[in-house]
N, C-alpha and C. Protein backbone atom coordinates (compact mmCIF):
# COMPACT_ATOMS: atom_id res chain seq x y z
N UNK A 1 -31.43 7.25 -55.13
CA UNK A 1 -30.19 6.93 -54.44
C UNK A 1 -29.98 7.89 -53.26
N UNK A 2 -30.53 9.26 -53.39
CA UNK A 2 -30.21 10.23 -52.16
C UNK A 2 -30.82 9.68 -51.37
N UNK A 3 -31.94 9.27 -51.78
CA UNK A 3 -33.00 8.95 -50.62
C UNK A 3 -32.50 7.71 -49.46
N UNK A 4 -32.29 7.22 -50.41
CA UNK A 4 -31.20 5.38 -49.41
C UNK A 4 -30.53 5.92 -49.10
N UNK A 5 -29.73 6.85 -49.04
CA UNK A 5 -28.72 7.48 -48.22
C UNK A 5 -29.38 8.26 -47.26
N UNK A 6 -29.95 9.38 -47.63
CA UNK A 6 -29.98 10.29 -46.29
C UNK A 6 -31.05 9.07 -45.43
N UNK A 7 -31.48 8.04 -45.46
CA UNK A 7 -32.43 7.26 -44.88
C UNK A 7 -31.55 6.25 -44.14
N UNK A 8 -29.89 6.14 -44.60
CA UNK A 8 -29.38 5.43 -43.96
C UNK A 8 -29.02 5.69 -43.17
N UNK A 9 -28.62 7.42 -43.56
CA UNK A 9 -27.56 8.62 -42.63
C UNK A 9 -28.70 8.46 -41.27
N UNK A 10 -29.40 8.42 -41.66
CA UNK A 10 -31.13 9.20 -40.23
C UNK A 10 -31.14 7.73 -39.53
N UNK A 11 -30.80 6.58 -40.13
CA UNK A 11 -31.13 5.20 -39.31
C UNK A 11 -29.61 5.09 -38.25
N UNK A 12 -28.73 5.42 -39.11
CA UNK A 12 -27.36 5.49 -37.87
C UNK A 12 -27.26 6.69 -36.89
N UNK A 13 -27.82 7.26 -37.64
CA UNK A 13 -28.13 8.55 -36.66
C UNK A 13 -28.62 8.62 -35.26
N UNK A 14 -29.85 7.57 -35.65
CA UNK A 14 -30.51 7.29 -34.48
C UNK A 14 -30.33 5.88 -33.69
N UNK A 15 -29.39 4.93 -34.16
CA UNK A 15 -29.18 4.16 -33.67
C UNK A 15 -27.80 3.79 -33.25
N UNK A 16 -26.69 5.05 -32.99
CA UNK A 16 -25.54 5.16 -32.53
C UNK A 16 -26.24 5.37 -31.48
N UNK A 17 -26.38 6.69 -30.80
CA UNK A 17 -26.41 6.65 -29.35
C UNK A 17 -27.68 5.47 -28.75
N UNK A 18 -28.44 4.92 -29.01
CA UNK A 18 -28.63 3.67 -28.33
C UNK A 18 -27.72 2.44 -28.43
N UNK A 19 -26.96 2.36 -29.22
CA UNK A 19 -25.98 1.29 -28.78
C UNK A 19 -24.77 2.36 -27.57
N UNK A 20 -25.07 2.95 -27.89
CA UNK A 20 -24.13 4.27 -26.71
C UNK A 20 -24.28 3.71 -25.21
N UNK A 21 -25.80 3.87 -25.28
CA UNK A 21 -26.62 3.95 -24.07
C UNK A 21 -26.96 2.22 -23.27
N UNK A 22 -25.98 1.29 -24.35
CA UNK A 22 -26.28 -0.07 -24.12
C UNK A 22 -25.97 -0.28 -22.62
N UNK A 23 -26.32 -1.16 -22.09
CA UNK A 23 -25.45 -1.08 -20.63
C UNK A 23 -24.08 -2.20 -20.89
N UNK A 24 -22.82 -1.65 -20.38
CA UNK A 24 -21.91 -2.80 -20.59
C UNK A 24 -21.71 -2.93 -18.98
N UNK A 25 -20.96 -4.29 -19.01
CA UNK A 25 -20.84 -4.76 -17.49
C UNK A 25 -19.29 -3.84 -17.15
N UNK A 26 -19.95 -3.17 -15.57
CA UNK A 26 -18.75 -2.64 -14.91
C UNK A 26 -17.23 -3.67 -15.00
N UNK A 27 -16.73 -2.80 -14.75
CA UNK A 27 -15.04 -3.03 -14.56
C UNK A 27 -15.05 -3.81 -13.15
N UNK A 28 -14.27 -5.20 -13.22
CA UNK A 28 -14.23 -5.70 -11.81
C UNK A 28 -13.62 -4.61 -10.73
N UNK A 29 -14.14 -4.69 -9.62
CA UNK A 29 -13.59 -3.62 -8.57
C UNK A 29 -12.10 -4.27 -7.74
N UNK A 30 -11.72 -3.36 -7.21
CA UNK A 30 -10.45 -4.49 -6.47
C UNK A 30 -11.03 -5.32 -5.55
N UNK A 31 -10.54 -5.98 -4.86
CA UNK A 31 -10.62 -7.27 -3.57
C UNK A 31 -9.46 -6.22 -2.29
N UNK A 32 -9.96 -6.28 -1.50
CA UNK A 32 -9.67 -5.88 -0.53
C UNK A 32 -9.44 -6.86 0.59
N UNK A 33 -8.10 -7.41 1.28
CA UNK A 33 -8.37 -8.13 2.27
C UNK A 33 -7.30 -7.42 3.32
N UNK A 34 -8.48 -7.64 4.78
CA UNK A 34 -7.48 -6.98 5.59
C UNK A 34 -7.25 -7.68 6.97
N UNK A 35 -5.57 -7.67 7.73
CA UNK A 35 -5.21 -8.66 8.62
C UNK A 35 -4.73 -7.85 9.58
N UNK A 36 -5.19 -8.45 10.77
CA UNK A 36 -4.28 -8.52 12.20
C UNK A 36 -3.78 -9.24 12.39
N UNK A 37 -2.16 -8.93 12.85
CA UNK A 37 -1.39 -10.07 13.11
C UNK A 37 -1.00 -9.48 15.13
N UNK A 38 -0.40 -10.68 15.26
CA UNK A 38 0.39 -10.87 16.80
C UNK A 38 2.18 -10.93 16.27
N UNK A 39 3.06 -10.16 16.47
CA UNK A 39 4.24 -10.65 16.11
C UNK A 39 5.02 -11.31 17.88
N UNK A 40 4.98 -12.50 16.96
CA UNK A 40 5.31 -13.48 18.23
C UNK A 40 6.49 -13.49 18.42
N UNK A 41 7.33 -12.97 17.53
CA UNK A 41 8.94 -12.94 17.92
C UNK A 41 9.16 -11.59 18.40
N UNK A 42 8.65 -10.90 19.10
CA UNK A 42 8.26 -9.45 19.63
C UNK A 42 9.76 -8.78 19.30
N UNK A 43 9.87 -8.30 17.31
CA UNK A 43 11.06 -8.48 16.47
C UNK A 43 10.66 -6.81 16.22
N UNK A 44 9.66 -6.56 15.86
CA UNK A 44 9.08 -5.76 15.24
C UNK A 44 8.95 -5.55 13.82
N UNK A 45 9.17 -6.88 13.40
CA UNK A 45 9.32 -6.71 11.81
C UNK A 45 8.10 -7.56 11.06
N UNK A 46 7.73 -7.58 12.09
CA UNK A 46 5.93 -7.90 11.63
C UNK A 46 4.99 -7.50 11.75
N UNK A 47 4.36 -6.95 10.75
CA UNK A 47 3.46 -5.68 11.24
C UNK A 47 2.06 -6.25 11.73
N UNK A 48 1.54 -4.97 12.44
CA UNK A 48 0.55 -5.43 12.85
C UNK A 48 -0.83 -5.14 12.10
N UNK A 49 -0.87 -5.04 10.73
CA UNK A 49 -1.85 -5.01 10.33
C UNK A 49 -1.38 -4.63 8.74
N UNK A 50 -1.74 -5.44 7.69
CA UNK A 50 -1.52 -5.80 6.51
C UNK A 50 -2.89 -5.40 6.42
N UNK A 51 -2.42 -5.22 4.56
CA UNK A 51 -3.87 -4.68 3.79
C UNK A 51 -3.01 -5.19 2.05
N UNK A 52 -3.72 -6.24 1.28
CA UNK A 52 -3.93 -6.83 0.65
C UNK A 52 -4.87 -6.43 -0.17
N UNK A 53 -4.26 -6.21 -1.83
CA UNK A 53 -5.59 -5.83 -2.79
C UNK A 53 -5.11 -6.15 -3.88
N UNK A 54 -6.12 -6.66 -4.60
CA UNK A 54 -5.88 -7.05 -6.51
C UNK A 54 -7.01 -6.30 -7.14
N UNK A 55 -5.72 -5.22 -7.67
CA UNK A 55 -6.45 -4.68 -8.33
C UNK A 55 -7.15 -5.13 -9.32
N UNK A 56 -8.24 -4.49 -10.12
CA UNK A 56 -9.01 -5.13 -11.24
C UNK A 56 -7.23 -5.47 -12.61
N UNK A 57 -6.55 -4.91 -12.57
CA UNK A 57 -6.26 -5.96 -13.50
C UNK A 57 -5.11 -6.65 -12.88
N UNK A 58 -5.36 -6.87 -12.16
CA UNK A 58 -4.74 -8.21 -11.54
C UNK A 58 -3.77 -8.29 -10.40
N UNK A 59 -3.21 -7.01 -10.62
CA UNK A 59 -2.20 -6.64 -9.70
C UNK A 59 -2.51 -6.49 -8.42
N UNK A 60 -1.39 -6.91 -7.37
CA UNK A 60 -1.54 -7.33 -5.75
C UNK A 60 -0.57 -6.30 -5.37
N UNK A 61 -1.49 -5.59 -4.56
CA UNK A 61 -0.41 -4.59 -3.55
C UNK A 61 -0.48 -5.03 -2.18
N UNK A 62 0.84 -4.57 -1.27
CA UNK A 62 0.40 -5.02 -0.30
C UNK A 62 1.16 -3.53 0.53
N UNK A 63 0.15 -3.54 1.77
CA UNK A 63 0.40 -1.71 3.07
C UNK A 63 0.39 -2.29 3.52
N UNK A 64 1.25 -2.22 4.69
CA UNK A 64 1.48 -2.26 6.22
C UNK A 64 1.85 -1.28 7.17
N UNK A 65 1.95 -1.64 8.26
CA UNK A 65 2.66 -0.25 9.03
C UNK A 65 4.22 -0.40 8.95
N UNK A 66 4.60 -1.49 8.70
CA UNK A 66 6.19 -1.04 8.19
C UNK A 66 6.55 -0.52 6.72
N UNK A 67 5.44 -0.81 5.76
CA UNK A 67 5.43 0.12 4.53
C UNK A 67 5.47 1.36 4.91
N UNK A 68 4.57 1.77 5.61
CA UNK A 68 3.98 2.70 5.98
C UNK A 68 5.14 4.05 6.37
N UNK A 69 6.02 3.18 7.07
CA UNK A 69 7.09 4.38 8.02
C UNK A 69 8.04 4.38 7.12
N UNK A 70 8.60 3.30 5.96
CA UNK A 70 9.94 3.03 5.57
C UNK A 70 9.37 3.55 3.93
N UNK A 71 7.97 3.09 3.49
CA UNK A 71 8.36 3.83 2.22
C UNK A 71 6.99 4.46 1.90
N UNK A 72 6.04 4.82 2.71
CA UNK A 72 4.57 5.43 2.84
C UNK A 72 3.92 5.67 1.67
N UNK A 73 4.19 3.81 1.08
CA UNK A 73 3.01 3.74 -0.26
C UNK A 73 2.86 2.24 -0.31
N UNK A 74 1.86 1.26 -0.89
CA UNK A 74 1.62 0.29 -1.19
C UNK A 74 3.22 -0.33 -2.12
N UNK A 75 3.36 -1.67 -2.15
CA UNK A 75 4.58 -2.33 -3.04
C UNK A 75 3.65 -3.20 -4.10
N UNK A 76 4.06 -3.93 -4.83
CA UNK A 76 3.71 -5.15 -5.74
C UNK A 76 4.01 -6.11 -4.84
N UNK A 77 2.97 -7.11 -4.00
CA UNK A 77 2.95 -8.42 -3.99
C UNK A 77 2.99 -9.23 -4.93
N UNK A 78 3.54 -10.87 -4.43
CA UNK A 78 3.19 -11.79 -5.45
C UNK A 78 2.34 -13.08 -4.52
N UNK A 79 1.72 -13.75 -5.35
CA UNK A 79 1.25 -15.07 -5.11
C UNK A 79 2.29 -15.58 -5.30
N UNK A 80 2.77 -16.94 -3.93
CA UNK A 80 4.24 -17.43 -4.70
C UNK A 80 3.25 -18.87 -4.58
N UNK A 81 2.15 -19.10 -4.00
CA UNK A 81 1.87 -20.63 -3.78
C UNK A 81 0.32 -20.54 -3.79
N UNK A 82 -0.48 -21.28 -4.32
CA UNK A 82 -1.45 -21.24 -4.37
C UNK A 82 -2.47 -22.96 -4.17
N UNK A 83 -3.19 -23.25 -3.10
CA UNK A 83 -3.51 -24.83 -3.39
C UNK A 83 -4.84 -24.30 -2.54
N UNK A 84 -5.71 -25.56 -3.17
CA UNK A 84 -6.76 -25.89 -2.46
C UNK A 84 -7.14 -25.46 -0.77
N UNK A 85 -6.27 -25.29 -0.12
CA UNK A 85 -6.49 -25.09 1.50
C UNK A 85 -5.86 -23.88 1.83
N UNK A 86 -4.47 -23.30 1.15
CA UNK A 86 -3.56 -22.08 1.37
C UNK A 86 -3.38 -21.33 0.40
N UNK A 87 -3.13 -20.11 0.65
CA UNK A 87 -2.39 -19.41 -0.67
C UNK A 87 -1.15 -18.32 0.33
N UNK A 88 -0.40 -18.49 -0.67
CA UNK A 88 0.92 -17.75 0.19
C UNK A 88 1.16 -15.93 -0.68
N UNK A 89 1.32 -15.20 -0.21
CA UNK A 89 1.84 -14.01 -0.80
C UNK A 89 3.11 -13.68 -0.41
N UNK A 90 3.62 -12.90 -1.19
CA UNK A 90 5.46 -12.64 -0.90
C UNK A 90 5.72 -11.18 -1.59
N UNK A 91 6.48 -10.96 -0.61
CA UNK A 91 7.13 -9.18 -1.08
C UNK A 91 8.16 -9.00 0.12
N UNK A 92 9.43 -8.21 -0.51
CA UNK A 92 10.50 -7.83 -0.22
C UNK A 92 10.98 -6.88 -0.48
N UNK A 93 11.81 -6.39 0.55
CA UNK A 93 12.20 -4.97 0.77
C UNK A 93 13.50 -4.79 0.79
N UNK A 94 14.42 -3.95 0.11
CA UNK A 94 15.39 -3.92 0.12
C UNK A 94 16.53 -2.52 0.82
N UNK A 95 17.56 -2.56 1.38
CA UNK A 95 17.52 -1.65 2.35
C UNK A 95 16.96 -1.47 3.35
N UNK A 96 16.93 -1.97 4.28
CA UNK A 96 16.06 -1.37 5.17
C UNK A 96 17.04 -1.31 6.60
N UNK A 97 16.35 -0.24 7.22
CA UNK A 97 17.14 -0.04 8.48
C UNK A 97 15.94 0.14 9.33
N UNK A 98 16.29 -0.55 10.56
CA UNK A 98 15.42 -0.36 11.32
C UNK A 98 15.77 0.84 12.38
N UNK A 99 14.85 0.99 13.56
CA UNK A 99 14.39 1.88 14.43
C UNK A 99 15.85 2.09 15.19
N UNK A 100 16.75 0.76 15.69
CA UNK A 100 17.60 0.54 16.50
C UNK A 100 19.06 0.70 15.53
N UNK A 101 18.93 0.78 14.19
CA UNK A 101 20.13 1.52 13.25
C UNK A 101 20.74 0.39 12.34
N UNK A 102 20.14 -0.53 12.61
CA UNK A 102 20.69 -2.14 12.34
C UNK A 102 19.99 -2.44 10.43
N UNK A 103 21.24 -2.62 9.49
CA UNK A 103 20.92 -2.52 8.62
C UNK A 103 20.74 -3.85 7.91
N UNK A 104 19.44 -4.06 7.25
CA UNK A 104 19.55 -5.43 6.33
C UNK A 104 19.85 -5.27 4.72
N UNK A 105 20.17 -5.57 4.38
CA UNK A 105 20.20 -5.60 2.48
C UNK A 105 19.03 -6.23 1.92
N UNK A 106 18.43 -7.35 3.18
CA UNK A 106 17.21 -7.49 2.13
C UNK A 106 15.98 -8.40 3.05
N UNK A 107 14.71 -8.42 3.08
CA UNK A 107 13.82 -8.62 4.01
C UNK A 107 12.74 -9.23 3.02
N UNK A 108 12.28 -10.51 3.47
CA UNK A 108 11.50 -11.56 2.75
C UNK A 108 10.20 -11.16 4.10
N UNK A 109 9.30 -11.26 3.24
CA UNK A 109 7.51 -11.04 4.11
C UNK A 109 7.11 -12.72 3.48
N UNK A 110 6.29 -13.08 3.94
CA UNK A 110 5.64 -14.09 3.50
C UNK A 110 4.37 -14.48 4.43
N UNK A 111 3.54 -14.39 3.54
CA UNK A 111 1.92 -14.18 4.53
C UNK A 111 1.07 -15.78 4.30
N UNK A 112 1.19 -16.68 5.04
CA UNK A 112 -0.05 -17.77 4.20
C UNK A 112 -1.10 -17.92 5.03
N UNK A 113 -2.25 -17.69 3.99
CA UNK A 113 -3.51 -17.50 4.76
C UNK A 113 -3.96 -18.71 4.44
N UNK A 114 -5.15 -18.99 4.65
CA UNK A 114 -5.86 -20.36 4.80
C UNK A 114 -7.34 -20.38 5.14
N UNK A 115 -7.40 -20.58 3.73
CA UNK A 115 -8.51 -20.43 2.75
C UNK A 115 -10.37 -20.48 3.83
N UNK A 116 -9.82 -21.52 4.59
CA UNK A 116 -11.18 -21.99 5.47
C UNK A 116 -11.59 -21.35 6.73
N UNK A 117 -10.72 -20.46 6.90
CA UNK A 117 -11.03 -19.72 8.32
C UNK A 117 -10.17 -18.05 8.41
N UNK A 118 -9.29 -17.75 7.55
CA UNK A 118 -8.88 -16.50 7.18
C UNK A 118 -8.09 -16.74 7.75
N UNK A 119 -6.78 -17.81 8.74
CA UNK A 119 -6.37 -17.38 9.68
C UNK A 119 -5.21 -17.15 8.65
N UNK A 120 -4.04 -16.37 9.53
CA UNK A 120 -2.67 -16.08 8.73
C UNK A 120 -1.29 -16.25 9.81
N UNK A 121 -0.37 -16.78 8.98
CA UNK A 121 1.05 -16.85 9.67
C UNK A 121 1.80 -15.95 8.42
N UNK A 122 2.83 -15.07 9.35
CA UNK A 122 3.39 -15.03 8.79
C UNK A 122 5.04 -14.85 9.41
N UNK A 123 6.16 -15.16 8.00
CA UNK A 123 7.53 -15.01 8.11
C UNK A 123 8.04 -14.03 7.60
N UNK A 124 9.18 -13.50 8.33
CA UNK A 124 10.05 -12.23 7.97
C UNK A 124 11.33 -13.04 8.15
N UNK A 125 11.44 -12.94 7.09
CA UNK A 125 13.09 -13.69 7.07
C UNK A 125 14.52 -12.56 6.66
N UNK A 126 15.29 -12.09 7.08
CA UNK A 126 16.61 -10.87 6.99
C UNK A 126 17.30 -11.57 6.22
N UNK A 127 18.39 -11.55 5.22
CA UNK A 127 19.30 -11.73 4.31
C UNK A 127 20.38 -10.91 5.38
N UNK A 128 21.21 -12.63 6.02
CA UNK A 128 22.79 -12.50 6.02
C UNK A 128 22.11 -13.06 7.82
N UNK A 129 21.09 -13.28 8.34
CA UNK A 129 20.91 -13.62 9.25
C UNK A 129 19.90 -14.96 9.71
N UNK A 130 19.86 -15.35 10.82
CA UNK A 130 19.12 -17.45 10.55
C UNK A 130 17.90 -17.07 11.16
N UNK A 131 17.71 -15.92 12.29
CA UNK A 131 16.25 -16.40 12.81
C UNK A 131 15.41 -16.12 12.02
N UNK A 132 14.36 -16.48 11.78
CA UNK A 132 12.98 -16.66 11.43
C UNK A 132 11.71 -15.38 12.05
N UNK A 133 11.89 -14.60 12.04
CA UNK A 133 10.66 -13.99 12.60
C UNK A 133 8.89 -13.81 12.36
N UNK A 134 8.12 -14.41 13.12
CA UNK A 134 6.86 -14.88 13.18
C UNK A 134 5.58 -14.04 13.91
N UNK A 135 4.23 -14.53 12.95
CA UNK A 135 3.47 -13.82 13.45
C UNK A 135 2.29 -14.30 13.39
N UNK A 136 1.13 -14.66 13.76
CA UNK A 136 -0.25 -14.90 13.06
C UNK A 136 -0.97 -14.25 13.47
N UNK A 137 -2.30 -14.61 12.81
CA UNK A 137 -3.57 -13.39 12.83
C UNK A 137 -4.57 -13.92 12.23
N UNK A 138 -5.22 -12.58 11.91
CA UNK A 138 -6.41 -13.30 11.13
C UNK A 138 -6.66 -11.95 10.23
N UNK A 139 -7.34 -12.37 8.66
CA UNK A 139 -7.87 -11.98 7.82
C UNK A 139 -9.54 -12.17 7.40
N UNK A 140 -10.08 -10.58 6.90
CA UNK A 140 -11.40 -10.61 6.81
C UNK A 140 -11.29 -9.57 5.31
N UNK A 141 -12.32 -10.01 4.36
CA UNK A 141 -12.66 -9.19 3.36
C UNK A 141 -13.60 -8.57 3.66
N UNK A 142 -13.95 -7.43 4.01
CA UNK A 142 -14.80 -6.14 3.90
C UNK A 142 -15.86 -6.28 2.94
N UNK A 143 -17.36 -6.70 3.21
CA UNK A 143 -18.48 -6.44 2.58
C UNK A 143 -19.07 -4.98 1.82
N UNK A 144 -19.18 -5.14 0.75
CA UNK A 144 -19.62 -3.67 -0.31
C UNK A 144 -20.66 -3.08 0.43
């Protein structure tokens, strides 16, 4: 009976660290997508260059240069629309004052890219005000 034992002890012994050494598949990496825009309502509330990422578990941040000055870190995006030809992302900011002192309570982004050529529009819409502010561009994912 010692013997089946210490013979079992010596077989796990030696066959833990090769299942150790197994290879498992890496962790998905994030997605990186990055945009130039034109803000056509020359508003300034459209930045000129977005940066888009899902992280491996799933989560969408989104930088800009108005992140950048107002809260100098990435936010949580969302997918609000997703189809065959477009997908839309959305994130909002609350508080915000701009350069000229003018205060909003609340600021809608909305980016829809399109799927077949990267191009992008996007809307900045202010809470308590009607215009629409606009922008397009274009988006490219960065090769590893």
């Amino acid at each position: 009976m010692r013997a089946l034992t210490a013979s079992l002890l010596a077989t796990l012994a030696l066959s833990t660290p090769l299942a150790a050494q197994e290879e498992r598949p890496a962790p998905p990496r994030p997605v990186v997508m990055l945009c130039e825009l034109i803000d056509e309502s020359h508003s300034g509330w459209v930045p000129e260059f977005v940066m888009l990422t899902r992280q491996a578990s799933g989560r969408i941040e989104v930088f800009d240069t108005i992140l950048h000055q107002l809260i100098g870190k990435p936010i949580q995006a969302q997918i609000t629309q997703d189809s065959r030809r477009s997908r839309t992302y959305g994130w909002a900011l609350a508080g915000v004052r701009n350069g000229s002192g003018q205060w909003a309570e609340r600021m809608d982004f909305r980016l829809v890219l399109r799927k077949a050529d990267g191009t992008v529009t996007m809307q900045v819409t202010v809470a308590g005000f009607d215009n629409t502010m606009q922008g397009q561009g274009q988006c490219i994912t960065p090769t590893r």
